[in-house]
PDB file of N, CA and C in Angstrom:
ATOM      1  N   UNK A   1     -12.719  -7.376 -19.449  1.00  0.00           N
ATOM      2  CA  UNK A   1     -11.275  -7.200 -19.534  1.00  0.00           C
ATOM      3  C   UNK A   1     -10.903  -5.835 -18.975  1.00  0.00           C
ATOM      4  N   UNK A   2      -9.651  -5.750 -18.311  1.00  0.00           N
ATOM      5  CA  UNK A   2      -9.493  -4.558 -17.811  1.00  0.00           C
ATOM      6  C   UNK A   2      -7.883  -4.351 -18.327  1.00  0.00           C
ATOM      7  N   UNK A   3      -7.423  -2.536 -18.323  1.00  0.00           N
ATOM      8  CA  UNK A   3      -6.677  -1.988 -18.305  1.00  0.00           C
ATOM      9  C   UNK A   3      -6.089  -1.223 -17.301  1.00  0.00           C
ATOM     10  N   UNK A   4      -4.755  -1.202 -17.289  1.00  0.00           N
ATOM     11  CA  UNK A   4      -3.829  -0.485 -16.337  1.00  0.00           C
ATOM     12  C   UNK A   4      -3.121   1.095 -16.831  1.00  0.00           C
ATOM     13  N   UNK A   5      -3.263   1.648 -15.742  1.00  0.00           N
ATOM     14  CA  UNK A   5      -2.596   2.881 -16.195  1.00  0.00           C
ATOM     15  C   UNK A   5      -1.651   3.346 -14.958  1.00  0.00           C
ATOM     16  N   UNK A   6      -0.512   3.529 -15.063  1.00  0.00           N
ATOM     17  CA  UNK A   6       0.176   4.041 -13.942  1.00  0.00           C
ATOM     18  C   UNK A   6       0.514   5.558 -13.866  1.00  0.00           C
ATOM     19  N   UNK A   7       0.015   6.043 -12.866  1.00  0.00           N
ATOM     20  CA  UNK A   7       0.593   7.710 -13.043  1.00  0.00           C
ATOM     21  C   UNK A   7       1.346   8.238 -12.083  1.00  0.00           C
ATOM     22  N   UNK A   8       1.793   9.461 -11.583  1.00  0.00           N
ATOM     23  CA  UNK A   8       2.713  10.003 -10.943  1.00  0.00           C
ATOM     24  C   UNK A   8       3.105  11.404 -10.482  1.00  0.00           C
ATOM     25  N   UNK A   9       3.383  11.563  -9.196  1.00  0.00           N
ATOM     26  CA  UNK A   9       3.625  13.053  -8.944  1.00  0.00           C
ATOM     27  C   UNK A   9       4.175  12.727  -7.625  1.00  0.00           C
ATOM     28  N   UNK A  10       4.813  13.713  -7.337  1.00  0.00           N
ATOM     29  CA  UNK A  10       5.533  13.968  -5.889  1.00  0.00           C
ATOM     30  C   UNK A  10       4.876  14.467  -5.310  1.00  0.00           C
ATOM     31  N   UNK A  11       4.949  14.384  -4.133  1.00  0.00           N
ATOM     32  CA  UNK A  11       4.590  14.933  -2.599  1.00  0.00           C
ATOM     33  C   UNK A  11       5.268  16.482  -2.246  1.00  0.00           C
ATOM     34  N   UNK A  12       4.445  17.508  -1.545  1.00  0.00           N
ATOM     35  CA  UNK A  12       5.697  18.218  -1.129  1.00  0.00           C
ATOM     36  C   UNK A  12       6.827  17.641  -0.438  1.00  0.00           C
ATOM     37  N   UNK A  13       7.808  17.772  -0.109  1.00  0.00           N
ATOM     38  CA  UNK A  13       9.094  17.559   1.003  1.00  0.00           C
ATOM     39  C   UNK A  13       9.128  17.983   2.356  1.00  0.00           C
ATOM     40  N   UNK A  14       7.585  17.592   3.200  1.00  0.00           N
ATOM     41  CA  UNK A  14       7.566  17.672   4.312  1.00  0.00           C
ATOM     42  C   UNK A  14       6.982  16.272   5.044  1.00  0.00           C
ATOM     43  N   UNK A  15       8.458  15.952   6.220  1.00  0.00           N
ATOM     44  CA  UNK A  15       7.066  14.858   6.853  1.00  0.00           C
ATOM     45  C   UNK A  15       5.514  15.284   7.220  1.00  0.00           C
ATOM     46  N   UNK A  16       5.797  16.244   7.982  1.00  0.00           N
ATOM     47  CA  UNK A  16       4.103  16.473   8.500  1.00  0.00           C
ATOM     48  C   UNK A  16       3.289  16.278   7.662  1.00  0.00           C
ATOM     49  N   UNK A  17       3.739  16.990   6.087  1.00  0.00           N
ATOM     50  CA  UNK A  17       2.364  16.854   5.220  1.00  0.00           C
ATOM     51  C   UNK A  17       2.164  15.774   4.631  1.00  0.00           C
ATOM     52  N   UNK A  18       3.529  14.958   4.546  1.00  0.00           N
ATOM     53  CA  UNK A  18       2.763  13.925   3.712  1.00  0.00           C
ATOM     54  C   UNK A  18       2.129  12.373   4.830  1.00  0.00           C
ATOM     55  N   UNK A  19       2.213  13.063   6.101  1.00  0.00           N
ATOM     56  CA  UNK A  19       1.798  12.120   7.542  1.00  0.00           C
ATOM     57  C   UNK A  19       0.378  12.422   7.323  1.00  0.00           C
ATOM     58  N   UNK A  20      -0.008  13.674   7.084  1.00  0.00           N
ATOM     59  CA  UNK A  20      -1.585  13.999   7.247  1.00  0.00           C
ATOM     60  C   UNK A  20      -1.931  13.659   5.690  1.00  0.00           C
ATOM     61  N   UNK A  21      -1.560  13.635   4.447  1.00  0.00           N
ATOM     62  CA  UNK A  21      -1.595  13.350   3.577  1.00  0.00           C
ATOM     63  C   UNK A  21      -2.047  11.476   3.496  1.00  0.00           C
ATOM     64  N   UNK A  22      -1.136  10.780   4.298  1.00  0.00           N
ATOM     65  CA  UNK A  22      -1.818   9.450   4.465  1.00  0.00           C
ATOM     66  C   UNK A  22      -3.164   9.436   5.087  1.00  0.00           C
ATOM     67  N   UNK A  23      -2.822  10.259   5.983  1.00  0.00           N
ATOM     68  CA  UNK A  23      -4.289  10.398   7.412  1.00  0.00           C
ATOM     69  C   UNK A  23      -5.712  10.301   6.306  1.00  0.00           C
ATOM     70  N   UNK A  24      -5.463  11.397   5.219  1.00  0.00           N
ATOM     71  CA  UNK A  24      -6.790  11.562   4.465  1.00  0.00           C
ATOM     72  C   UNK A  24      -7.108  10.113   3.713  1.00  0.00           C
ATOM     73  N   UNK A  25      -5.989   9.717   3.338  1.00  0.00           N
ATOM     74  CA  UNK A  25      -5.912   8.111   2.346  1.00  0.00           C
ATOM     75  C   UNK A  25      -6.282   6.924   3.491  1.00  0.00           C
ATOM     76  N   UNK A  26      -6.756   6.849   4.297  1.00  0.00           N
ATOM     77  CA  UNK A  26      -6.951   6.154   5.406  1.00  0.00           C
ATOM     78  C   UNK A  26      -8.629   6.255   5.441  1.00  0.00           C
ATOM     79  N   UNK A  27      -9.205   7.369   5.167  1.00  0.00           N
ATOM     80  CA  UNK A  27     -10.403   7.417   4.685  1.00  0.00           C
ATOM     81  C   UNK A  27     -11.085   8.570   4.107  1.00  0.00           C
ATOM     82  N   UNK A  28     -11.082   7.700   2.753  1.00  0.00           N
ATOM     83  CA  UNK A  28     -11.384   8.800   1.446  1.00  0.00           C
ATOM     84  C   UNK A  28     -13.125   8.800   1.523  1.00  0.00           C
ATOM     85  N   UNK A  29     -13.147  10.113   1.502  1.00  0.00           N
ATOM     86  CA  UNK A  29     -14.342  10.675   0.846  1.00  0.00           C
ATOM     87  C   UNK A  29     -15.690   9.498   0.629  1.00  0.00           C
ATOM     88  N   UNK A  30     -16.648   8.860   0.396  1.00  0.00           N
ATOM     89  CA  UNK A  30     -17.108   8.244  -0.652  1.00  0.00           C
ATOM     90  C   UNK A  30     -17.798   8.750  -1.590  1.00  0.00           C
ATOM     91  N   UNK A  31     -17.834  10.332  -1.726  1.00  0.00           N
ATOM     92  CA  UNK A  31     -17.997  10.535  -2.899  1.00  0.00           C
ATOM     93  C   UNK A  31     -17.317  10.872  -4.086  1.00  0.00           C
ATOM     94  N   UNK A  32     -15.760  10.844  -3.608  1.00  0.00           N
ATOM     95  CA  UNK A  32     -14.722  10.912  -4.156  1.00  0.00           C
ATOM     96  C   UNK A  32     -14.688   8.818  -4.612  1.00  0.00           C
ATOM     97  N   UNK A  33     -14.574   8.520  -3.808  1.00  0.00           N
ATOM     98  CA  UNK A  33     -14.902   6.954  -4.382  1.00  0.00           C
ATOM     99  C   UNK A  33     -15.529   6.175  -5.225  1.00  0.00           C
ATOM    100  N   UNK A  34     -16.950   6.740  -5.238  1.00  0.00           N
ATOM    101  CA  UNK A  34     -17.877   6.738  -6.213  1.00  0.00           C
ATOM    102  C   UNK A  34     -17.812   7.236  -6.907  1.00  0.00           C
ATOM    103  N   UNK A  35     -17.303   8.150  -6.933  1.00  0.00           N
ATOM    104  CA  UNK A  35     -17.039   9.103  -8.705  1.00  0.00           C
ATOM    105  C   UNK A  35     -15.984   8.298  -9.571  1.00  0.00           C
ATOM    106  N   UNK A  36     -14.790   7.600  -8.646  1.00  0.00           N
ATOM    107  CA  UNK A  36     -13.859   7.157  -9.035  1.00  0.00           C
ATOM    108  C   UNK A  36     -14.588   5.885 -10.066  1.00  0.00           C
ATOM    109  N   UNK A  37     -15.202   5.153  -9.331  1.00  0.00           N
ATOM    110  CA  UNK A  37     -15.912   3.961  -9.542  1.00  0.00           C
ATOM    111  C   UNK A  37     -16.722   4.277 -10.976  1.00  0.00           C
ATOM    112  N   UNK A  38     -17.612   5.472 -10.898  1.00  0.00           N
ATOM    113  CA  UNK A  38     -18.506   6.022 -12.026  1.00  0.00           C
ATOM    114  C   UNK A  38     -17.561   6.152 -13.211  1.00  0.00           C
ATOM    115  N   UNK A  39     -16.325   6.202 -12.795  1.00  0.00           N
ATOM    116  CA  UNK A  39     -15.398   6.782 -14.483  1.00  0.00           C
ATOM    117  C   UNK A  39     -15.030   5.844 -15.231  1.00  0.00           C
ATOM    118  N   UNK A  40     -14.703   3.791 -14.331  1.00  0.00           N
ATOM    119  CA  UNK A  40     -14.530   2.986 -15.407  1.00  0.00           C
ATOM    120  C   UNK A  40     -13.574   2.252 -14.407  1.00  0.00           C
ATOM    121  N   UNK A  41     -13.176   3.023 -13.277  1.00  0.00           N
ATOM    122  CA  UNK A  41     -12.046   2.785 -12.759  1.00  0.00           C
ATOM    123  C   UNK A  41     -12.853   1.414 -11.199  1.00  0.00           C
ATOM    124  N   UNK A  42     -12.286   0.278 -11.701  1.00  0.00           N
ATOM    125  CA  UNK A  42     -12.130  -1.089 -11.464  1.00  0.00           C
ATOM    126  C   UNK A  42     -11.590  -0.670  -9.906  1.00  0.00           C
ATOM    127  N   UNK A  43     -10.701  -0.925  -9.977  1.00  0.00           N
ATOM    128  CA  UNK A  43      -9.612  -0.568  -8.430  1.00  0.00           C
ATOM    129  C   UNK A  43      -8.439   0.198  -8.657  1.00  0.00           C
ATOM    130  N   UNK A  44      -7.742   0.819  -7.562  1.00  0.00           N
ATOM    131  CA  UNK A  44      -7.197   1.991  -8.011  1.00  0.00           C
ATOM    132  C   UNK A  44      -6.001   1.928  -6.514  1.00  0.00           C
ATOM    133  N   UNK A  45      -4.818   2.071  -6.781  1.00  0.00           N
ATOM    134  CA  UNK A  45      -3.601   1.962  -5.453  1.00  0.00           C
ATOM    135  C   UNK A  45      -2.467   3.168  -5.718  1.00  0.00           C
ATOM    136  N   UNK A  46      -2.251   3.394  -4.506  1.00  0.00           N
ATOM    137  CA  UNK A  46      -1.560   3.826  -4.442  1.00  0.00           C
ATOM    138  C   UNK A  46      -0.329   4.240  -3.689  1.00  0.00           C
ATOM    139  N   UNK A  47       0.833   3.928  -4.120  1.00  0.00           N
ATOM    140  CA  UNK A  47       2.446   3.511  -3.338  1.00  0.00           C
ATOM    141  C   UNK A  47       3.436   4.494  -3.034  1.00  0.00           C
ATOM    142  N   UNK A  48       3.583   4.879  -2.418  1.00  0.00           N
ATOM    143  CA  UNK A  48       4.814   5.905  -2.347  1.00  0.00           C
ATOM    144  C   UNK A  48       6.221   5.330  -1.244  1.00  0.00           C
ATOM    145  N   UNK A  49       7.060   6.389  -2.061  1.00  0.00           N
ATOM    146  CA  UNK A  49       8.433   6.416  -1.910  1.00  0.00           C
ATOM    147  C   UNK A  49       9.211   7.146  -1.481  1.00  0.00           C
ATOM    148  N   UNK A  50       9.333   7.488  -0.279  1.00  0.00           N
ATOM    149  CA  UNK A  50      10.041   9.363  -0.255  1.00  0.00           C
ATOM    150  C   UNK A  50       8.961  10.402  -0.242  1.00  0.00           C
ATOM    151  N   UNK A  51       9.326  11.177  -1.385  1.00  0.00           N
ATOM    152  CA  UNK A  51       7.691  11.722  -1.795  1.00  0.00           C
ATOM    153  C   UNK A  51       7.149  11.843  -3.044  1.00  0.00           C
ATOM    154  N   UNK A  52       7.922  10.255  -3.554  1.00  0.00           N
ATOM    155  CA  UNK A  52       7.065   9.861  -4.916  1.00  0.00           C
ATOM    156  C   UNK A  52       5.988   9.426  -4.730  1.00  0.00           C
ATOM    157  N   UNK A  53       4.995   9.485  -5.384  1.00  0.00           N
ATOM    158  CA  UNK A  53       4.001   9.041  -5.681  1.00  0.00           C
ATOM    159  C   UNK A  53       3.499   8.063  -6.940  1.00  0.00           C
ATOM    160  N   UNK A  54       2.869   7.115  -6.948  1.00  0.00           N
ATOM    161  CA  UNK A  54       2.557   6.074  -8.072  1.00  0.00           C
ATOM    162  C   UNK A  54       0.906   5.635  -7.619  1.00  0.00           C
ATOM    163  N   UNK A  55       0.399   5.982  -8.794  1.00  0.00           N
ATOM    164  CA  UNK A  55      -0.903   5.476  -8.831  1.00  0.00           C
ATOM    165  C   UNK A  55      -1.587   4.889 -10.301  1.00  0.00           C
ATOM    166  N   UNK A  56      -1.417   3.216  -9.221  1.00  0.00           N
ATOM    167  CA  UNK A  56      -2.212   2.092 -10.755  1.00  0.00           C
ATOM    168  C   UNK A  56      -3.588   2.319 -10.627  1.00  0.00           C
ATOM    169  N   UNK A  57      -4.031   2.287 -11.736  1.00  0.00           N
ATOM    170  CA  UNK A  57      -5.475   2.096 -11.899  1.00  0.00           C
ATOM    171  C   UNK A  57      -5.695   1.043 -12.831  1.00  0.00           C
ATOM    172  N   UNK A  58      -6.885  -0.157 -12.384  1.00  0.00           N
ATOM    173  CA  UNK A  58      -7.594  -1.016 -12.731  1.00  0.00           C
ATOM    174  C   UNK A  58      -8.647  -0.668 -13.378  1.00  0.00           C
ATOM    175  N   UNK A  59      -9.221  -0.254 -14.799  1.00  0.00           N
ATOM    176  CA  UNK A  59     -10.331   0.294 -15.392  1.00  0.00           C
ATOM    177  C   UNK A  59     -10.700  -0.917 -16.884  1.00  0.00           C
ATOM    178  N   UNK A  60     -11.740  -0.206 -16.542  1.00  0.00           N
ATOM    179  CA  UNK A  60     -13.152  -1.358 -17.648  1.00  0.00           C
ATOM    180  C   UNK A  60     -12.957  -1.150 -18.972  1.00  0.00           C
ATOM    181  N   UNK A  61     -13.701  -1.060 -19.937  1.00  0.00           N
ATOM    182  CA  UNK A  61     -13.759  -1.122 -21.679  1.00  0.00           C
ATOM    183  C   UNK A  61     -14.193   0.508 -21.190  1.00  0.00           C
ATOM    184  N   UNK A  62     -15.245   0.909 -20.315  1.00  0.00           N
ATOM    185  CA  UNK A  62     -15.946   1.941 -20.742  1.00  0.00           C
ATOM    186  C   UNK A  62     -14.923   3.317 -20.270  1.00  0.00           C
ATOM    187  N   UNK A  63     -13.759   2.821 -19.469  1.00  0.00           N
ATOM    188  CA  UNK A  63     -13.207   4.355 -18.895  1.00  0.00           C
ATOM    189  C   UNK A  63     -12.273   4.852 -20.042  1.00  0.00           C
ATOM    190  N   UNK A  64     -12.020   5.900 -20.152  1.00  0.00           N
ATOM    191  CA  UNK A  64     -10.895   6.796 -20.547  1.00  0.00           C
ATOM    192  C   UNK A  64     -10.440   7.949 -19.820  1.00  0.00           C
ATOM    193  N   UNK A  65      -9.257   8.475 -20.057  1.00  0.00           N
ATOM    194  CA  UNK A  65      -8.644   9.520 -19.108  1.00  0.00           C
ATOM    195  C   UNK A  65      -9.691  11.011 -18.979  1.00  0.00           C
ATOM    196  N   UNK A  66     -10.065  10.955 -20.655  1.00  0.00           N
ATOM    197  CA  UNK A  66     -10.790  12.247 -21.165  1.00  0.00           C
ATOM    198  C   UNK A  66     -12.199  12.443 -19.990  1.00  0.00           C
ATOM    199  N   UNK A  67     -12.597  10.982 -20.317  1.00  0.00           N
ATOM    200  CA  UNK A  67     -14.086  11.097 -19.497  1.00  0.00           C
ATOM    201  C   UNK A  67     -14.195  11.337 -18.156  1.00  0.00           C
ATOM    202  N   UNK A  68     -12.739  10.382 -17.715  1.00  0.00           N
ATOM    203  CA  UNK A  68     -12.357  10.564 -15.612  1.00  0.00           C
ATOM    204  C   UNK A  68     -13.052  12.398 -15.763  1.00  0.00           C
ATOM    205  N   UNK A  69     -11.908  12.586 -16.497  1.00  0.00           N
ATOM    206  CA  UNK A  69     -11.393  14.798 -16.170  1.00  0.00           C
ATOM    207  C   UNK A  69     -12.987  14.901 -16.613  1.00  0.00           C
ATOM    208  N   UNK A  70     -13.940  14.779 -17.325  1.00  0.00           N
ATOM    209  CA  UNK A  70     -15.047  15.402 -17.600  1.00  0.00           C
ATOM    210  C   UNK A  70     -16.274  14.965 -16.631  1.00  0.00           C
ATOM    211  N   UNK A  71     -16.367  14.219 -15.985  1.00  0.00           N
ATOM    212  CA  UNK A  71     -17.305  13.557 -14.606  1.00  0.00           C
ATOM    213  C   UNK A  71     -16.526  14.003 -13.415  1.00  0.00           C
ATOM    214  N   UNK A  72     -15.566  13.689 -13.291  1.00  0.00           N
ATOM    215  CA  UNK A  72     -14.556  14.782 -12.236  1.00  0.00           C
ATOM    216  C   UNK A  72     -14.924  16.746 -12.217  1.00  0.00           C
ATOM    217  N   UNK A  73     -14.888  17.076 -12.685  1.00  0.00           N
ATOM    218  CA  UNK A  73     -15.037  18.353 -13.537  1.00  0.00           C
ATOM    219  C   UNK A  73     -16.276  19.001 -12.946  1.00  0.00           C
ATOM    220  N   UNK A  74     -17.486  17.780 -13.334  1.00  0.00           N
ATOM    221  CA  UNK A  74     -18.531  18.188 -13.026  1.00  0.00           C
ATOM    222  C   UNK A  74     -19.354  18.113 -11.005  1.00  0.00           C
ATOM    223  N   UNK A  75     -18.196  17.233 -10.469  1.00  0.00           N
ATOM    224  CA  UNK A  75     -18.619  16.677  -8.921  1.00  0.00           C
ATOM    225  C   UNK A  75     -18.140  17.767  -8.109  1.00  0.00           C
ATOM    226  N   UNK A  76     -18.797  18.644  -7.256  1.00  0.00           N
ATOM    227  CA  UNK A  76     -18.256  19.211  -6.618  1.00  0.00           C
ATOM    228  C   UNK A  76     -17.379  18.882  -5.491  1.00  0.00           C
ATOM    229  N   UNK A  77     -17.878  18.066  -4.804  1.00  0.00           N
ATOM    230  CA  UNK A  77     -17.028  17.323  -3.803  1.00  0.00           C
ATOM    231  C   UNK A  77     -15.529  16.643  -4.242  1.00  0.00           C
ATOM    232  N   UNK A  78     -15.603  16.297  -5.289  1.00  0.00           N
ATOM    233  CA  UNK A  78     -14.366  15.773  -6.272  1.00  0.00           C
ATOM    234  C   UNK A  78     -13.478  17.544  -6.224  1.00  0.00           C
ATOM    235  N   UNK A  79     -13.978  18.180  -6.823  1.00  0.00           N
ATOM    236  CA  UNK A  79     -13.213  19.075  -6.766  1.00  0.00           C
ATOM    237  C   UNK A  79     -12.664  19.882  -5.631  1.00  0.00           C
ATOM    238  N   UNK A  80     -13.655  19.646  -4.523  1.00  0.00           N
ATOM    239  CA  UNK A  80     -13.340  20.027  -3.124  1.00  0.00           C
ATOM    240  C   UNK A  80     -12.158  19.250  -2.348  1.00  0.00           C
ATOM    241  N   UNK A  81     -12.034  18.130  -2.809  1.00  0.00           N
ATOM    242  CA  UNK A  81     -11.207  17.132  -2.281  1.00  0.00           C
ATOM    243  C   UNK A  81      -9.873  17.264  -3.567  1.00  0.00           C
ATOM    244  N   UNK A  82      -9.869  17.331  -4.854  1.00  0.00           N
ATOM    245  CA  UNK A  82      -8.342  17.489  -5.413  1.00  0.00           C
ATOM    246  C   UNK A  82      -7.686  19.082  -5.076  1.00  0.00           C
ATOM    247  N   UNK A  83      -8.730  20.205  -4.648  1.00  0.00           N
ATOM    248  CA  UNK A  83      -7.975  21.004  -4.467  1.00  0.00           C
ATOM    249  C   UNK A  83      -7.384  21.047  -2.774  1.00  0.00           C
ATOM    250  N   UNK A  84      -7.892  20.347  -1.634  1.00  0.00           N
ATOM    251  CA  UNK A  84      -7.297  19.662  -0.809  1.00  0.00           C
ATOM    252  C   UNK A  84      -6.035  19.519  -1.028  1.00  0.00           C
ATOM    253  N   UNK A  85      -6.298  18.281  -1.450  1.00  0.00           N
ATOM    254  CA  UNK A  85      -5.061  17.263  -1.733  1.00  0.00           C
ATOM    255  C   UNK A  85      -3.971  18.217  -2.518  1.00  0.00           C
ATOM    256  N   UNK A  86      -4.353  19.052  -3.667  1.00  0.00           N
ATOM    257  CA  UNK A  86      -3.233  19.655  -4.268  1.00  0.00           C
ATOM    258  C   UNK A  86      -2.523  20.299  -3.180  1.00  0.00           C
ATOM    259  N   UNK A  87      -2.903  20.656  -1.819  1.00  0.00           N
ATOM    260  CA  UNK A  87      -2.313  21.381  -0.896  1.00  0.00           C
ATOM    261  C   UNK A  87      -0.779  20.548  -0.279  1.00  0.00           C
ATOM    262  N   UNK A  88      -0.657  18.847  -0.700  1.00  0.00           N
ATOM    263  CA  UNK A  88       0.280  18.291  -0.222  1.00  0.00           C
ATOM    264  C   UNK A  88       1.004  18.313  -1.699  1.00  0.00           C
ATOM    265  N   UNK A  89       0.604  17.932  -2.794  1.00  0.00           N
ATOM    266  CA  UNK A  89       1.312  17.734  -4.202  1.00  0.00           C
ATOM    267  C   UNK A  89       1.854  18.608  -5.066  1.00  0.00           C
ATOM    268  N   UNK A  90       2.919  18.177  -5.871  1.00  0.00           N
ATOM    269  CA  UNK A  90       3.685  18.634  -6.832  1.00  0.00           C
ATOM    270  C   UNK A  90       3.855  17.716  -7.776  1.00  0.00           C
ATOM    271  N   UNK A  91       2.859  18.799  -9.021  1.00  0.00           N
ATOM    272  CA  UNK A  91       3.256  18.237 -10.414  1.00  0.00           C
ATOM    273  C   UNK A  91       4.371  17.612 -11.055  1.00  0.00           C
ATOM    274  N   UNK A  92       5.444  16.575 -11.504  1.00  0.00           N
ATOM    275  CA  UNK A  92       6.121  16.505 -12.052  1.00  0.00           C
ATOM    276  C   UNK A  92       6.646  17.300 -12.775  1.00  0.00           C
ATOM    277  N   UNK A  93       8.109  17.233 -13.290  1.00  0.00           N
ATOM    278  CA  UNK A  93       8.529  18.660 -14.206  1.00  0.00           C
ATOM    279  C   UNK A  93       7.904  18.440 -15.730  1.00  0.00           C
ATOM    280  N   UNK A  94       7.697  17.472 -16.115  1.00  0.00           N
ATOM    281  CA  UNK A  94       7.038  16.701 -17.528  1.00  0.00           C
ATOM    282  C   UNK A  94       5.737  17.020 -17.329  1.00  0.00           C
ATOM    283  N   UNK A  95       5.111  17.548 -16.537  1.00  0.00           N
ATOM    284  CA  UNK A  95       3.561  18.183 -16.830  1.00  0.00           C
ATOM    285  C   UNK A  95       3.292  19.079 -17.387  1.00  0.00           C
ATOM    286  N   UNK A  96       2.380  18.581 -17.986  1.00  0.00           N
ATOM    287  CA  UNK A  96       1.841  19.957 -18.567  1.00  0.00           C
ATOM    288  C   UNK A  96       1.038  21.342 -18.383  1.00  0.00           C
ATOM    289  N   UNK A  97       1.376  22.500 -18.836  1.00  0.00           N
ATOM    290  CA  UNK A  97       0.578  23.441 -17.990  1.00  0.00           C
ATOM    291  C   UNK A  97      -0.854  22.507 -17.193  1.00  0.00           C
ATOM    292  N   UNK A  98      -0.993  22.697 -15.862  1.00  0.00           N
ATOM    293  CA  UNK A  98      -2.722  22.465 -15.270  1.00  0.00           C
ATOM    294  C   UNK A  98      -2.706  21.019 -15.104  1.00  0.00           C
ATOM    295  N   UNK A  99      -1.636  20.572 -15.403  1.00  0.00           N
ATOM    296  CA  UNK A  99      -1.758  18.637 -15.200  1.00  0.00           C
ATOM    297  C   UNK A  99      -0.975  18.205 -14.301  1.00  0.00           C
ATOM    298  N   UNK A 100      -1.913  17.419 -13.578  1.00  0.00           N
ATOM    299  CA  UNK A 100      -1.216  17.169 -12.219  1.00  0.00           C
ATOM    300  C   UNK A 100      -0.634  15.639 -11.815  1.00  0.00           C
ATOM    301  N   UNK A 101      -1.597  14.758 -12.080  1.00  0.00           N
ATOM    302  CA  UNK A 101      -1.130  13.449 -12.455  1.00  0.00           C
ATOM    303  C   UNK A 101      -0.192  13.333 -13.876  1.00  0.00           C
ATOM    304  N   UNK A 102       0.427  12.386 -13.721  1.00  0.00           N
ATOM    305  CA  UNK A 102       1.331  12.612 -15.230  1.00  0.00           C
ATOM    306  C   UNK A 102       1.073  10.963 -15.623  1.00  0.00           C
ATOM    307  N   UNK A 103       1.025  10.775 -16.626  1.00  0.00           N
ATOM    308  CA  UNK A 103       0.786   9.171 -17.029  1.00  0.00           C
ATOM    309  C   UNK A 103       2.244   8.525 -17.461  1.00  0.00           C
ATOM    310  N   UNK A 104       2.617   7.272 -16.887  1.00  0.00           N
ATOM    311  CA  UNK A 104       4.053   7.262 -16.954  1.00  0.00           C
ATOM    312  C   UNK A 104       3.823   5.605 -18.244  1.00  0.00           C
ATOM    313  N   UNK A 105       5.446   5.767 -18.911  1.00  0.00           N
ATOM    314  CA  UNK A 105       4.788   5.088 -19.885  1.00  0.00           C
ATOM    315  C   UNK A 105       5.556   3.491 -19.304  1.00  0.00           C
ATOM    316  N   UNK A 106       4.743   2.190 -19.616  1.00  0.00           N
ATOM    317  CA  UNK A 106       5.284   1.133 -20.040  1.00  0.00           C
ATOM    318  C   UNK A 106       6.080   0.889 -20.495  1.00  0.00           C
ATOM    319  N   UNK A 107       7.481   0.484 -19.993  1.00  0.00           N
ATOM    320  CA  UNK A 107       8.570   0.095 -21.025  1.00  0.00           C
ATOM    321  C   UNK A 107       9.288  -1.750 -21.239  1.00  0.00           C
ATOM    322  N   UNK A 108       8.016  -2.334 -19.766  1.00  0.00           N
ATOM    323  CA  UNK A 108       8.485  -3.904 -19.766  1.00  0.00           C
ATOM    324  C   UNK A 108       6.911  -4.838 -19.415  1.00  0.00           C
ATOM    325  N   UNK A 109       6.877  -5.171 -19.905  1.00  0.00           N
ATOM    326  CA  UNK A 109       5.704  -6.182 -19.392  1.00  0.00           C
ATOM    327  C   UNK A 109       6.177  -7.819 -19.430  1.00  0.00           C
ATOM    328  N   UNK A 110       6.275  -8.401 -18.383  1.00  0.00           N
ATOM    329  CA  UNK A 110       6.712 -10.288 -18.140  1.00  0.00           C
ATOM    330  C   UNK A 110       5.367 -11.073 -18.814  1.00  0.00           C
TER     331      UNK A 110
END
C-alpha cells in the first residue's frame, strides 16, 4: 500500500532560471534517484505553474519525512545537488526556519 504527500515551493522569478532549472529535471542525477528510491519513495512528480512548484510523492509503509532528511543528510551527492537546485528556489513564506519543501495539507479527497 502506498501513501501520498504533496509539497511545495516557488521558483525564483526568472525565465532563464527556471528554463535551466527544467534542463537539470530532464536528467537527474542517479544518485540523487536512488537515494530517492532508498527513502520509501515509490514515484515522485513534479508540476509547475508560473513559478509554483508541486511535488507528489508515491511512498511505501517503510518511508517517512524524518528518515528522507536523515539518508539525505548523510549522501553527499544529494547534498551537492539540493544545494544546486536551492540556487533556482524559494522557500514558501509558511516555512520554517531551514525548510525548504513545505508539506501542503489535504483538504478533499473523491
Amino acid at each position: 500500500m502506498t501513501h501520498r504527500y504533496c509539497l511545495t515551493l516557488d521558483l525564483i522569478d526568472d525565465p532563464q532560471l527556471i528554463a535551466e532549472y527544467r534542463r537539470y529535471h530532464e536528467a537527474v542525477w542517479p544518485e540523487v534517484t536512488d537515494c530517492l528510491r532508498e527513502t520509501g519513495i515509490v514515484d515522485m512528480e513534479l508540476y509547475l505553474l508560473g513559478t509554483r512548484l508541486i511535488m507528489v510523492l508515491e511512498v511505501d509503509e517503510k518511508f517517512s519525512l524524518e528518515k528522507k532528511a536523515s539518508i539525505e543528510r548523510g549522501n553527499a551527492k544529494v547534498q551537492e545537488w539540493e544545494k544546486l537546485m536551492w540556487k533556482f528556489q524559494r522557500a514558501m513564506p509558511q516555512a520554517k526556519p531551514g525548510e525548504k519543501w513545505t508539506l501542503m495539507e489535504r483538504v478533499f479527497k473523491l
